[in-house]
Protein backbone atom coordinates (compact mmCIF):
# COMPACT_ATOMS: atom_id res chain seq x y z
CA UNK A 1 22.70 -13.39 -28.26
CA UNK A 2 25.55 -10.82 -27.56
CA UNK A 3 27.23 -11.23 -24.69
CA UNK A 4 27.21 -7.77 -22.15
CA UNK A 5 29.15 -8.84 -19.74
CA UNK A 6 31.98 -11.65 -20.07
CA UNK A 7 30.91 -15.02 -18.90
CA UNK A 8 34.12 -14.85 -16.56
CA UNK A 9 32.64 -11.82 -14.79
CA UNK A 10 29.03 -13.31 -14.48
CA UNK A 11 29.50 -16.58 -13.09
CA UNK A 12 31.69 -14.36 -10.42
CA UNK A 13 29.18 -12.05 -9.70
CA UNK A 14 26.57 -15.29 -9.31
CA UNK A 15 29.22 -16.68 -7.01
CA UNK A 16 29.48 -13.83 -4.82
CA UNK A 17 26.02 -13.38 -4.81
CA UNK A 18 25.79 -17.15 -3.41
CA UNK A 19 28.00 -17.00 -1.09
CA UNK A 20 25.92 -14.25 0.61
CA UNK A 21 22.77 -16.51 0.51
CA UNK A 22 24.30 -19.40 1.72
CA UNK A 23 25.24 -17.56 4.49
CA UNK A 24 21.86 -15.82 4.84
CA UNK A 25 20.10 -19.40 4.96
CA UNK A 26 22.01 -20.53 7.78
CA UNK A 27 19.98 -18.01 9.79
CA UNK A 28 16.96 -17.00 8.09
CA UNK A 29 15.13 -20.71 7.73
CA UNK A 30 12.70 -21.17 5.00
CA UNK A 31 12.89 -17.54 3.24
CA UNK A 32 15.12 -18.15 0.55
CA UNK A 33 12.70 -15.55 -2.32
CA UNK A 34 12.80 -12.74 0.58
CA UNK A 35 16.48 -13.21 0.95
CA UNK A 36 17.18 -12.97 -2.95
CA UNK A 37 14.78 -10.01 -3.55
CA UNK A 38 16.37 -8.49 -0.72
CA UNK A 39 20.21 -9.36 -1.84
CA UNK A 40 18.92 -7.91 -5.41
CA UNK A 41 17.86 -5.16 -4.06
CA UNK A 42 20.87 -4.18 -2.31
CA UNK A 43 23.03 -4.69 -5.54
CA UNK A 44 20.66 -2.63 -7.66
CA UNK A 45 21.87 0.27 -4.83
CA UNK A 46 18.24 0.48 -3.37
CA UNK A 47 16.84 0.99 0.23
CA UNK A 48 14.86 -1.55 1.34
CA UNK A 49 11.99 -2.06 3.65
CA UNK A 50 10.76 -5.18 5.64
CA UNK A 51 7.66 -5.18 7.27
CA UNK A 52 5.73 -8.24 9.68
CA UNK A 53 3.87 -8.26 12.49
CA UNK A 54 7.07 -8.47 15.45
CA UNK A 55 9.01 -11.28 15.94
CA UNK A 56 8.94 -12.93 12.70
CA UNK A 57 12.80 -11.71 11.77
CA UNK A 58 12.59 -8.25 10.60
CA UNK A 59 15.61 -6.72 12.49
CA UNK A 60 17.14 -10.32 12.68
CA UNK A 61 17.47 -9.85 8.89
CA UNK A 62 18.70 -6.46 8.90
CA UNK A 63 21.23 -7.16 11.08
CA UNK A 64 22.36 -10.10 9.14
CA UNK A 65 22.57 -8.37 6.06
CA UNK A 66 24.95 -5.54 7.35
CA UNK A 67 26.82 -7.92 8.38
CA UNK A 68 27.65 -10.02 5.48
CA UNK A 69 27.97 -7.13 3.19
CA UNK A 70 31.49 -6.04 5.65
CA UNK A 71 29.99 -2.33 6.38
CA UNK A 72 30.09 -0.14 8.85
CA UNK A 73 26.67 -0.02 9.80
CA UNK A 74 24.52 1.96 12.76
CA UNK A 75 21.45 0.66 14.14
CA UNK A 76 18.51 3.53 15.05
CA UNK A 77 15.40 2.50 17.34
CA UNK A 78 12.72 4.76 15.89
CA UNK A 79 10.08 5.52 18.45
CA UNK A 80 7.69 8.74 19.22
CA UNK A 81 10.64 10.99 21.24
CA UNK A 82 12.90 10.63 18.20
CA UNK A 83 13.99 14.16 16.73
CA UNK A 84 15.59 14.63 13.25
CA UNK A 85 19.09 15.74 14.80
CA UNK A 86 19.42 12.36 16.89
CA UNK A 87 19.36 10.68 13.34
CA UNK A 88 21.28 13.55 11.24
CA UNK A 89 23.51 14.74 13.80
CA UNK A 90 24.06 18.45 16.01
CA UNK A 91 25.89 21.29 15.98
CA UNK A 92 27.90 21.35 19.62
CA UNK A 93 29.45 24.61 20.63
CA UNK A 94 33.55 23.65 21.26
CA UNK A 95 34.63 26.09 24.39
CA UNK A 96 38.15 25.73 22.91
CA UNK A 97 37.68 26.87 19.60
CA UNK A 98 35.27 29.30 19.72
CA UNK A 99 32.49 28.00 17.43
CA UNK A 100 30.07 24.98 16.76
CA UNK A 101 31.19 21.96 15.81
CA UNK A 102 29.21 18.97 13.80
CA UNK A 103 28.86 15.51 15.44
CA UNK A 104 27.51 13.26 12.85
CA UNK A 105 24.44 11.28 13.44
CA UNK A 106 24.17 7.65 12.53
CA UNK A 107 23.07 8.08 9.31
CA UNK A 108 26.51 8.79 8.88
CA UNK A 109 27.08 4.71 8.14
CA UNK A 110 27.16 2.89 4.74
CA UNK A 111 24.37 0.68 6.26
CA UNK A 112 21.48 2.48 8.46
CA UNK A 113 19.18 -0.10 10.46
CA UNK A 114 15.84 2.07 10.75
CA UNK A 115 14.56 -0.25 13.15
CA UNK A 116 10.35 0.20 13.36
CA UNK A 117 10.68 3.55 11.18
CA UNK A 118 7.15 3.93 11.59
CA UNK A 119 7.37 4.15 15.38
CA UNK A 120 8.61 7.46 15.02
CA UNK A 121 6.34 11.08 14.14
CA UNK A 122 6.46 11.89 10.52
CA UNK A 123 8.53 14.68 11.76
CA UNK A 124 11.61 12.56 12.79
CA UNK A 125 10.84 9.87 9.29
CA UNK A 126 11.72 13.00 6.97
CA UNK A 127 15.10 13.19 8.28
CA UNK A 128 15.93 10.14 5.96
CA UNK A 129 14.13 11.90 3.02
CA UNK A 130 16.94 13.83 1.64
CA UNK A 131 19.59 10.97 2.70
CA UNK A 132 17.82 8.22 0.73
CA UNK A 133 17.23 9.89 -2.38
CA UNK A 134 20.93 12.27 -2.69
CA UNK A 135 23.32 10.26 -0.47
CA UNK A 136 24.14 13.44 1.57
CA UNK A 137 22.33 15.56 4.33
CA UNK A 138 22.02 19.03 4.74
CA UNK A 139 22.39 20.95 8.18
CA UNK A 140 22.54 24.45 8.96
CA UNK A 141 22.97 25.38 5.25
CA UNK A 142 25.89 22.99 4.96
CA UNK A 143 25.59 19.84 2.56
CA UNK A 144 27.32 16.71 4.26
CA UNK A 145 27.88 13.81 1.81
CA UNK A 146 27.28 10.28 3.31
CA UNK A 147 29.27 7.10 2.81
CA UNK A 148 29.64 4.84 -0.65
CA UNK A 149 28.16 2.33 -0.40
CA UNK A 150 24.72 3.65 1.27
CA UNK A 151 21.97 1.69 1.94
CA UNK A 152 18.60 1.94 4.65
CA UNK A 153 17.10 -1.26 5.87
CA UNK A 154 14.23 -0.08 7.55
CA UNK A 155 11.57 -2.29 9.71
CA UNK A 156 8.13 -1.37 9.59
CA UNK A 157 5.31 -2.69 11.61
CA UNK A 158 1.78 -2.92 9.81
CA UNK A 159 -0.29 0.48 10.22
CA UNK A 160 -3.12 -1.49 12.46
CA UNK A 161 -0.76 -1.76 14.97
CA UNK A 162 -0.94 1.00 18.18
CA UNK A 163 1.45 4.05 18.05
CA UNK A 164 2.38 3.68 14.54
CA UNK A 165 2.46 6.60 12.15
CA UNK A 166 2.39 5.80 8.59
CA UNK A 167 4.75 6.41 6.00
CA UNK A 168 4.68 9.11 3.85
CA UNK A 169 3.85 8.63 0.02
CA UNK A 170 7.49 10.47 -0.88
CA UNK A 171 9.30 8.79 2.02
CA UNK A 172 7.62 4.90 0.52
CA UNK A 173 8.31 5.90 -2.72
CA UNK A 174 12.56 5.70 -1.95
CA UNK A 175 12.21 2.64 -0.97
CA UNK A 176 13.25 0.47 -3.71
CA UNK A 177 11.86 -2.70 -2.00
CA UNK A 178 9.20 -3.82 0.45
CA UNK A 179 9.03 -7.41 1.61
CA UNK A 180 7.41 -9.43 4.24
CA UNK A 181 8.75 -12.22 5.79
CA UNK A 182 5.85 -13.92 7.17
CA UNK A 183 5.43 -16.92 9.71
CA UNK A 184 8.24 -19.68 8.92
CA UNK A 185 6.89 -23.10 8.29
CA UNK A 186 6.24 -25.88 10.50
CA UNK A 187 9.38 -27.95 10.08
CA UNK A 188 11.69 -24.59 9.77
CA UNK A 189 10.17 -23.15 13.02
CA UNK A 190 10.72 -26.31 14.77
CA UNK A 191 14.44 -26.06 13.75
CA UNK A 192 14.44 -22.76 14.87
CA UNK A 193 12.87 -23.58 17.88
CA UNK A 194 15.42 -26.19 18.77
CA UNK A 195 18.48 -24.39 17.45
CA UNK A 196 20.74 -21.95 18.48
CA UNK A 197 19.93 -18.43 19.45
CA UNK A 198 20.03 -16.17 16.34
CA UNK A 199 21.87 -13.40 17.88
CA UNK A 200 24.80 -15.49 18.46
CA UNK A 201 24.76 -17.10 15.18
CA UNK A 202 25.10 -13.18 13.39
CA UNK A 203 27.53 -12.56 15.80
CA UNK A 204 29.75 -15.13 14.37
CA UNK A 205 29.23 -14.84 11.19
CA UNK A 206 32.43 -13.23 9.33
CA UNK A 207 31.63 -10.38 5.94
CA UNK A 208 30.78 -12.96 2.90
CA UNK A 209 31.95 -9.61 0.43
CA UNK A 210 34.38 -7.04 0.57
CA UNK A 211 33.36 -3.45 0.28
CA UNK A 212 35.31 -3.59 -3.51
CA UNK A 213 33.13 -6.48 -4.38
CA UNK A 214 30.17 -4.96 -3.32
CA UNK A 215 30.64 -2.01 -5.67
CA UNK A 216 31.73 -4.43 -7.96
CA UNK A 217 28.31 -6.60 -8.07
CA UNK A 218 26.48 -2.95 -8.75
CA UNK A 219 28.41 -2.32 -11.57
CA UNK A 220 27.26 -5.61 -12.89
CA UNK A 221 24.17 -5.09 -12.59
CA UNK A 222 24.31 -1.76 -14.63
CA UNK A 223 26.17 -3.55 -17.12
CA UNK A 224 22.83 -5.95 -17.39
CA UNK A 225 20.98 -5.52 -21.14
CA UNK A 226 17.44 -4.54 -21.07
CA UNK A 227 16.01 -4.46 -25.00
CA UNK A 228 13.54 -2.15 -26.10
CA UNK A 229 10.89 -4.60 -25.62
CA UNK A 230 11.81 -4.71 -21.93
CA UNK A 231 11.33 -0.89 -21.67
CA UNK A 232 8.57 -0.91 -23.50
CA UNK A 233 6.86 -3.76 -20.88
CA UNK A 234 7.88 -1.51 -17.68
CA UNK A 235 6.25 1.49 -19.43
CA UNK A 236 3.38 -0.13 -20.08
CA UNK A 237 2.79 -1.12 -16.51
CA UNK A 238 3.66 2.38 -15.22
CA UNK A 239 1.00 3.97 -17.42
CA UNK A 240 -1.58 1.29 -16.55
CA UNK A 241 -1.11 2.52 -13.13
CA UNK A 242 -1.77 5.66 -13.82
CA UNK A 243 -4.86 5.13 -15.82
CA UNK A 244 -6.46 2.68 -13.40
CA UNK A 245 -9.13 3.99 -11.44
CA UNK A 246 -7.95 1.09 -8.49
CA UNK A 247 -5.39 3.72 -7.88
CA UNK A 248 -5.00 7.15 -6.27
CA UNK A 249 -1.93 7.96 -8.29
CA UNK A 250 -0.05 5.79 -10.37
CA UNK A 251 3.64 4.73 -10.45
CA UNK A 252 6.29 7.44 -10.89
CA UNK A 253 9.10 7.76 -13.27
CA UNK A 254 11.61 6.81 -9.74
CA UNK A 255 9.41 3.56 -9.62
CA UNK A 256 10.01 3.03 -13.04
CA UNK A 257 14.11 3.13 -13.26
CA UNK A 258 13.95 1.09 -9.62
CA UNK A 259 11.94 -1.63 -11.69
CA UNK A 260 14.58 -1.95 -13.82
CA UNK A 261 17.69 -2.06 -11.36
CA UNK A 262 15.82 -4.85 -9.69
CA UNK A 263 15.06 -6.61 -12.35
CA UNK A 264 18.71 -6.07 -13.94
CA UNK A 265 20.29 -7.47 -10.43
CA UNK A 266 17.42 -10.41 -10.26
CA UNK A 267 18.93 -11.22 -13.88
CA UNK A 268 22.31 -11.45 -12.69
CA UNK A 269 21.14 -13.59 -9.84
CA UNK A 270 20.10 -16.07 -12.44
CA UNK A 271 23.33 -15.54 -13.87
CA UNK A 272 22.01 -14.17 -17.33
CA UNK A 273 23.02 -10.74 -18.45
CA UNK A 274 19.97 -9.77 -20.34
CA UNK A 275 16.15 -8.54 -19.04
CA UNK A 276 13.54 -10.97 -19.24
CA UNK A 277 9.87 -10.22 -18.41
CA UNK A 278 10.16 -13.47 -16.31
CA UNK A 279 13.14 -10.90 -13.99
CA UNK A 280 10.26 -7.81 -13.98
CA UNK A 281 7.55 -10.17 -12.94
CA UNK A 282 9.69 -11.83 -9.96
CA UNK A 283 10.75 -8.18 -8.15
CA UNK A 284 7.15 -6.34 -9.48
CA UNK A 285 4.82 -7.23 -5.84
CA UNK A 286 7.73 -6.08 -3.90
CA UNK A 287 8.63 -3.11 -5.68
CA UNK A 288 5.34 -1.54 -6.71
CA UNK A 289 2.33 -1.98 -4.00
CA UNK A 290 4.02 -0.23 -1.04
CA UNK A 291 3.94 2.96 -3.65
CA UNK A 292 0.11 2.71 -4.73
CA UNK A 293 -2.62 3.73 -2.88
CA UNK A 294 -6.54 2.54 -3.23
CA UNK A 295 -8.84 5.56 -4.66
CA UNK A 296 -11.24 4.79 -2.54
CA UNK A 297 -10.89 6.46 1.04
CA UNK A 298 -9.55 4.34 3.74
CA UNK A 299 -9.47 1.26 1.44
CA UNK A 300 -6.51 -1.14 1.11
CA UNK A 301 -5.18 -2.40 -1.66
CA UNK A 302 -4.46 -6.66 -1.93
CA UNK A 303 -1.44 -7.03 -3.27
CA UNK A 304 -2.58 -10.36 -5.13
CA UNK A 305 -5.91 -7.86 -6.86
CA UNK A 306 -3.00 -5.13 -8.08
CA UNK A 307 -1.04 -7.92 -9.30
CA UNK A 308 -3.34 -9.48 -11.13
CA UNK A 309 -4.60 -6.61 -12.93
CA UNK A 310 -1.36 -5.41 -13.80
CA UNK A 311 -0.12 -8.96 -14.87
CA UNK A 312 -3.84 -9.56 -17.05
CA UNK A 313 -4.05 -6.23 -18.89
CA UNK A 314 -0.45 -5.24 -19.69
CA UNK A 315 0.89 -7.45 -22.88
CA UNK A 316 4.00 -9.61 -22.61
CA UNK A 317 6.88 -7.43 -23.91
């Protein structure tokens, strides 16, 4: 097997990668797969999106990861009132000068903190639209390019909650990512029970990468091999989706090259600089089912059901 990236230069990017988990584990008990697909997805330069019933660690985990990645990062409380120019920023007329002048919004950071996005009208959600996919917003005619390295960690609570709105297909479909934390277990929410406050503990915690390591992680992941036989596996499941009558619409070519990245950083997580379908089938629930939608009116979809059928009737590459 050829080597795509020097041995030297993967075991750092493995030990970089650590160093944020370890970190991460000293807070978040018990979640050590959501922290890695979430760590993955940040290297693979995706958005990603966490979503629990409240009080399980969403925005604990947001928070925490801004701060071990060392960015400047802006937290937004999404609720009903919430217009598109308290995210994006307004025009302010300056007496002195004679004309309007642009105060940035928050989105303005490297690291956004959409905390419950779904609190919010649709209205105020499609202010992030343009800023997730481009990297730069658009006001009053004028394009505005945002900070390297960008990311949105959004929170979402589930739709069955009252006064939430749901996503959008377009606005679900930028997120790289979707994960759920879920209830700890019984010995890791005793610990957390008896332990310190988690506020304090994030407070304390110091940046486990520099901004230049960051982007250097990234570049390792693009520098990850995937062999035709890898492509061909990742096409198969996008057309399957397409072709299932389970689905409304199936997955689209974004989905697709967001499949990959994952999978690319999940490989250099297991410090291997080649694809496996192992890698595609560890990041597929998280990065495919919050993008489908059930053909039948009103249904829901199981993520275990789409799973399975995608995992039964698409061959091994």
């Amino acid at each position: 097997m050829t080597n795509f990236l020097s041995r030297h230069g993967m075991n750092s990017s493995a030990s970089l990668a650590e160093r944020v988990l370890v970190a991460a584990r000293a807070v978040i008990l018990g979640k050590d797969r959501e922290l890695r697909l979430a760590l993955a997805c940040l290297m693979a330069r995706g958005h990603l999106l966490i979503e629990d019933v409240p009080g399980v660690g969403k925005t604990t985990l947001a928070h925490l990861l801004a701060r071990l990645l060392g960015l400047e990062y802006a937290r937004i409380q999404f609720t009903s009132d919430l217009l598109p120019a308290d995210v994006i920023g307004v025009s302010v007329y300056d007496r002195a000068a004679e004309s309007f002048r642009f105060h940035p919004g928050p989105v303005f950071s490297q690291v956004v903190l959409a905390d419950e996005i779904n609190r919010a009208t649709p209205k105020a959600q499609s202010a992030l639209l343009e800023a997730m996919e481009e990297r730069q917003v658009t006001v009053e005619g004028e394009t505005r390019p945002l900070p390297e390295p960008f990311f949105v960690i959004a929170t979402q609570n589930p739709l069955f909650q009252v006064g939430t709105f749901p996503l959008p297909e377009s606005q679900l479909d930028r997120f790289l990512m979707r994960i759920r934390l879920g209830y700890p277990a019984a010995e890791q929410e005793k610990a957390l029970l008896a332990g310190e406050d988690r506020r304090s503990m994030i407070a304390r915690q110091q940046p486990a990468l520099t901004g230049e390591q960051l982007t250097a992680l990234q570049q390792q992941v693009v520098a990850v091999h995937a062999a035709p036989a890898i492509i061909e596996y990742v096409h198969a499941i996008l057309a399957l989706t397409r072709s299932s009558e389970r689905f409304l619409h199936g997955l689209s070519p974004r989905a697709g090259l967001g499949i990959l990245r994952a999978a690319k950083a999940w490989a250099l997580l297991e410090e291997r600089d080649y694809v496996i379908p192992e890698d595609i089938q560890a990041i597929l629930p998280s990065c495919v089912v919050h993008r489908l939608a059930a053909s039948e009116y009103g249904g829901r979809l199981d993520e275990d059901a789409v799973m399975s059928e995608i995992l039964d009737r698409v061959a091994l590459a």
